[in-house]
Protein backbone atom coordinates (compact mmCIF):
# COMPACT_ATOMS: atom_id res chain seq x y z
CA UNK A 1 -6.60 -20.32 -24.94
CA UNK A 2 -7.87 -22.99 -22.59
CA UNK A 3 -5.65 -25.33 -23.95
CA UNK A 4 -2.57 -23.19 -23.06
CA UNK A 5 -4.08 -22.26 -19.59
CA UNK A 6 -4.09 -26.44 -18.95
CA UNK A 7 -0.70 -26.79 -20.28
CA UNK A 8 0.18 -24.26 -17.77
CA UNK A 9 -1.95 -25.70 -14.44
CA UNK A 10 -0.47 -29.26 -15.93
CA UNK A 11 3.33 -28.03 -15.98
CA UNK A 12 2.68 -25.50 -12.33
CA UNK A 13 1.66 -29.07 -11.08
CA UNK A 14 4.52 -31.22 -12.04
CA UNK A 15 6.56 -28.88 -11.03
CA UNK A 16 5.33 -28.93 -7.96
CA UNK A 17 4.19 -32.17 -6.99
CA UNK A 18 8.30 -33.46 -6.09
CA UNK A 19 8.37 -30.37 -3.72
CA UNK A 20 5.10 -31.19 -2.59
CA UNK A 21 5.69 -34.52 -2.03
CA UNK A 22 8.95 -34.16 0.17
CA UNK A 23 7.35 -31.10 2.41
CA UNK A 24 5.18 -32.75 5.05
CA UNK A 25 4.21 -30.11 6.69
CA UNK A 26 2.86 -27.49 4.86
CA UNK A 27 1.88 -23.88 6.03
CA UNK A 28 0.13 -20.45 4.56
CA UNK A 29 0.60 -17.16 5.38
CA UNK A 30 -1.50 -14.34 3.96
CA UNK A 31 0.56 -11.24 3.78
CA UNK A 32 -2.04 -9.35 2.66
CA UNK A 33 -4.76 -9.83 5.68
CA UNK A 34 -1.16 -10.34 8.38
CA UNK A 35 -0.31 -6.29 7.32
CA UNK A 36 -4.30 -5.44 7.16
CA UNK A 37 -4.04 -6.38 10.96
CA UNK A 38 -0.65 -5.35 11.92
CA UNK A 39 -1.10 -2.84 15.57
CA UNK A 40 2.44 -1.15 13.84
CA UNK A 41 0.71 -0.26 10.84
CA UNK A 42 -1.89 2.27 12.81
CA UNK A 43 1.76 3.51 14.37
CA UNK A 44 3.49 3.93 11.26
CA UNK A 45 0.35 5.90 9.54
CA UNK A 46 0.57 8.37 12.59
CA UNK A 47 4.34 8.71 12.07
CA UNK A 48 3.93 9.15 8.39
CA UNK A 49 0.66 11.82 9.41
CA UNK A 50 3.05 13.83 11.44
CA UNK A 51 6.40 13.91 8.89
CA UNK A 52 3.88 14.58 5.84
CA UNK A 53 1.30 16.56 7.66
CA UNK A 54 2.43 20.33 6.89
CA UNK A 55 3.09 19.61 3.38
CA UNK A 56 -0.60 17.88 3.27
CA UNK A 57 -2.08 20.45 4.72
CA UNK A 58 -0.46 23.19 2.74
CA UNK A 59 -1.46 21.31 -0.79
CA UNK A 60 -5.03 21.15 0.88
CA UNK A 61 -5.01 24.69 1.27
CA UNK A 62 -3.96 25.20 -2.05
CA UNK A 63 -6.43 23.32 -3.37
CA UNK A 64 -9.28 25.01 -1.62
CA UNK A 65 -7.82 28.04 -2.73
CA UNK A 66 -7.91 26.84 -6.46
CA UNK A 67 -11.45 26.31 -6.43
CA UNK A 68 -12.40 29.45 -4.73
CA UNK A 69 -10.78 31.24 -7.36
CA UNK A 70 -12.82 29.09 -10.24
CA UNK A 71 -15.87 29.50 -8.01
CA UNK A 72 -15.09 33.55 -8.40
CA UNK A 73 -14.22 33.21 -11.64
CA UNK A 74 -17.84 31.65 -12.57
CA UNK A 75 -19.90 33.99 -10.38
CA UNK A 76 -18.27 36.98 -10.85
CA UNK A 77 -16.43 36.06 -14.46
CA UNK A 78 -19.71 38.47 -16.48
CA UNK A 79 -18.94 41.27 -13.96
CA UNK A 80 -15.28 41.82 -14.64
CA UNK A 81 -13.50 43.55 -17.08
CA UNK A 82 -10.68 42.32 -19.49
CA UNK A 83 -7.93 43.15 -17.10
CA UNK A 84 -9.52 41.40 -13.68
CA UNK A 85 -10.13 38.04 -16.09
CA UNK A 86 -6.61 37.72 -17.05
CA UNK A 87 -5.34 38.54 -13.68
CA UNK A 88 -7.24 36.10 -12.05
CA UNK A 89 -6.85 33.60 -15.10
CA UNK A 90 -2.42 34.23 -14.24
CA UNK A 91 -3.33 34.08 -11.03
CA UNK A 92 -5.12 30.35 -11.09
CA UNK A 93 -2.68 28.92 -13.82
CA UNK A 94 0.46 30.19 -11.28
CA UNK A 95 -1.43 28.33 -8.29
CA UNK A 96 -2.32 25.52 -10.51
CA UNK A 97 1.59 24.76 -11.54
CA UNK A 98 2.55 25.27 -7.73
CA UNK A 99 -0.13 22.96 -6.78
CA UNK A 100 1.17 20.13 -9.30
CA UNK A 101 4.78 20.83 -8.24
CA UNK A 102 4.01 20.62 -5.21
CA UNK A 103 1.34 17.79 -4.93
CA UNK A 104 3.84 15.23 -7.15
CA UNK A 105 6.64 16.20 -4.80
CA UNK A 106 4.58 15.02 -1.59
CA UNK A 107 3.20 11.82 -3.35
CA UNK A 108 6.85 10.74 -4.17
CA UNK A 109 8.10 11.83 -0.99
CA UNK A 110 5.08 9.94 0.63
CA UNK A 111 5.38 7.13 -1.76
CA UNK A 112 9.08 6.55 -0.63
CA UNK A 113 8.64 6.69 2.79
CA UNK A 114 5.96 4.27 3.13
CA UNK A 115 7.71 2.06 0.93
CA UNK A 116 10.47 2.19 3.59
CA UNK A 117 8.82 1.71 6.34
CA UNK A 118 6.57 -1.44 4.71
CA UNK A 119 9.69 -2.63 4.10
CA UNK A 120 10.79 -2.74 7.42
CA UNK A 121 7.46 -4.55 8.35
CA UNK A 122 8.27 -6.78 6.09
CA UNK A 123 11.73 -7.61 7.25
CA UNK A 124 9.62 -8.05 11.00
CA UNK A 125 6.86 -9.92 9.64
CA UNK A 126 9.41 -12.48 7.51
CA UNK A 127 11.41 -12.59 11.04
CA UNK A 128 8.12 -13.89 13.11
CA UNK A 129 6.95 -16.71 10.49
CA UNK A 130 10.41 -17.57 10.51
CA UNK A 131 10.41 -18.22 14.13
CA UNK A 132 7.00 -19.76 13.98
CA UNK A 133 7.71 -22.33 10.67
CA UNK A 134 10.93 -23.23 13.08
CA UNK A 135 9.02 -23.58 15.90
CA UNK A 136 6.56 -25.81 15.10
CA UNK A 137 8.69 -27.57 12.49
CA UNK A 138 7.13 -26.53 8.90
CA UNK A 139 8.95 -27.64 6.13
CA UNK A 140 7.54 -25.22 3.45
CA UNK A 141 5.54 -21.95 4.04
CA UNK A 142 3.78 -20.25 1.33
CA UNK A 143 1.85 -17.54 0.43
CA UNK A 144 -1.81 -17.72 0.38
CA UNK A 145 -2.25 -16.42 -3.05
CA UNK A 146 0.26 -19.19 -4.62
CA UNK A 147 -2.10 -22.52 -3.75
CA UNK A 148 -5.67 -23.22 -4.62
CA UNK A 149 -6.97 -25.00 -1.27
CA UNK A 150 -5.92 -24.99 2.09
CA UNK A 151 -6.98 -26.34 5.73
CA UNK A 152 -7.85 -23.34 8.02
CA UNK A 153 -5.41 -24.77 10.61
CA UNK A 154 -2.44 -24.77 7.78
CA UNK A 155 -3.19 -20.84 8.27
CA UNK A 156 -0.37 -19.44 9.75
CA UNK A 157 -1.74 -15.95 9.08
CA UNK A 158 -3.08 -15.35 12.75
CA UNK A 159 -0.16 -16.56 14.71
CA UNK A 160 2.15 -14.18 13.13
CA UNK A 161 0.17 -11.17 13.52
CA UNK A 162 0.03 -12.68 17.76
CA UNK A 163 3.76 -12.57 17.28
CA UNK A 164 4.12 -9.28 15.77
CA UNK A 165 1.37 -7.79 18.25
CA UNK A 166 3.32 -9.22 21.11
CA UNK A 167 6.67 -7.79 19.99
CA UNK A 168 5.43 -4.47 18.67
């Protein structure tokens, strides 16, 4: 096992010591902590709030009303008679599979949504370090997560969230 992981850190290096070599000046960007910090993401979450919210607040409601019905059906499940159980037993599977329904339906819809608008970030946040590498004449601009050690000031993360915030 170690021997492979080697062979692999030997091979990542060769293959990039030639690029390496020819890039002399070499930036980082960390996507992760530049969209962590982003003013548009707060903007986009209140968008998203206000398109979703209804639907949210409607599977919230049915949820509450889900476990009131299991809380009635514990306290008051010894009181009842045959007919009351299975009416509120049809009554809690029926809410159940309109909960599910529902609740998968939002997550997608939610899912897809703030996959398009991160993608739009995206296309805005690949836009600024574009300017910036251009700018201040970077050859090569990775991501954080793809090298081992960098100097702070090869950290481009900061001046493209100033960019972004500027141009919101």
């Amino acid at each position: 096992m170690n021997k492979m992981v080697n062979r692999a850190l030997v091979t990542l290096a060769l293959l990039g010591a030639p690029l390496a070599a020819q890039a002399e000046n070499i930036a980082v960007v960390d996507m992760g902590a530049v969209f962590e910090q982003l003013p548009q993401r707060e903007q986009i979450m209140q968008s998203l709030k206000s398109e979703f919210g209804d639907r949210m607040s409607e599977v919230q409601k049915m949820q509450e009303e889900m476990r009131s019905l299991m809380e009635k059906q514990q306290r008051d499940g010894a009181l009842m008679n045959d007919t009351q159980k299975t009416e509120l037993v049809r009554k809690m599977e029926a809410l159940k599979s309109e909960y599910q329904l529902k609740g998968k339906a939002l997550d997608e819809d939610l899912r897809r949504r703030q996959g398009e608008e991160q993608n739009k970030l995206l296309v805005k946040v690949q836009k600024a370090i574009n300017t910036i590498a251009e700018k201040e004449k970077y050859d090569l601009v990775l991501q954080r997560g793809a090298v081992i050690y960098v100097k702070p000031n090869a950290d481009i993360s900061g001046k493209v969230v100033e960019a972004l915030s500027k141009g919101k």
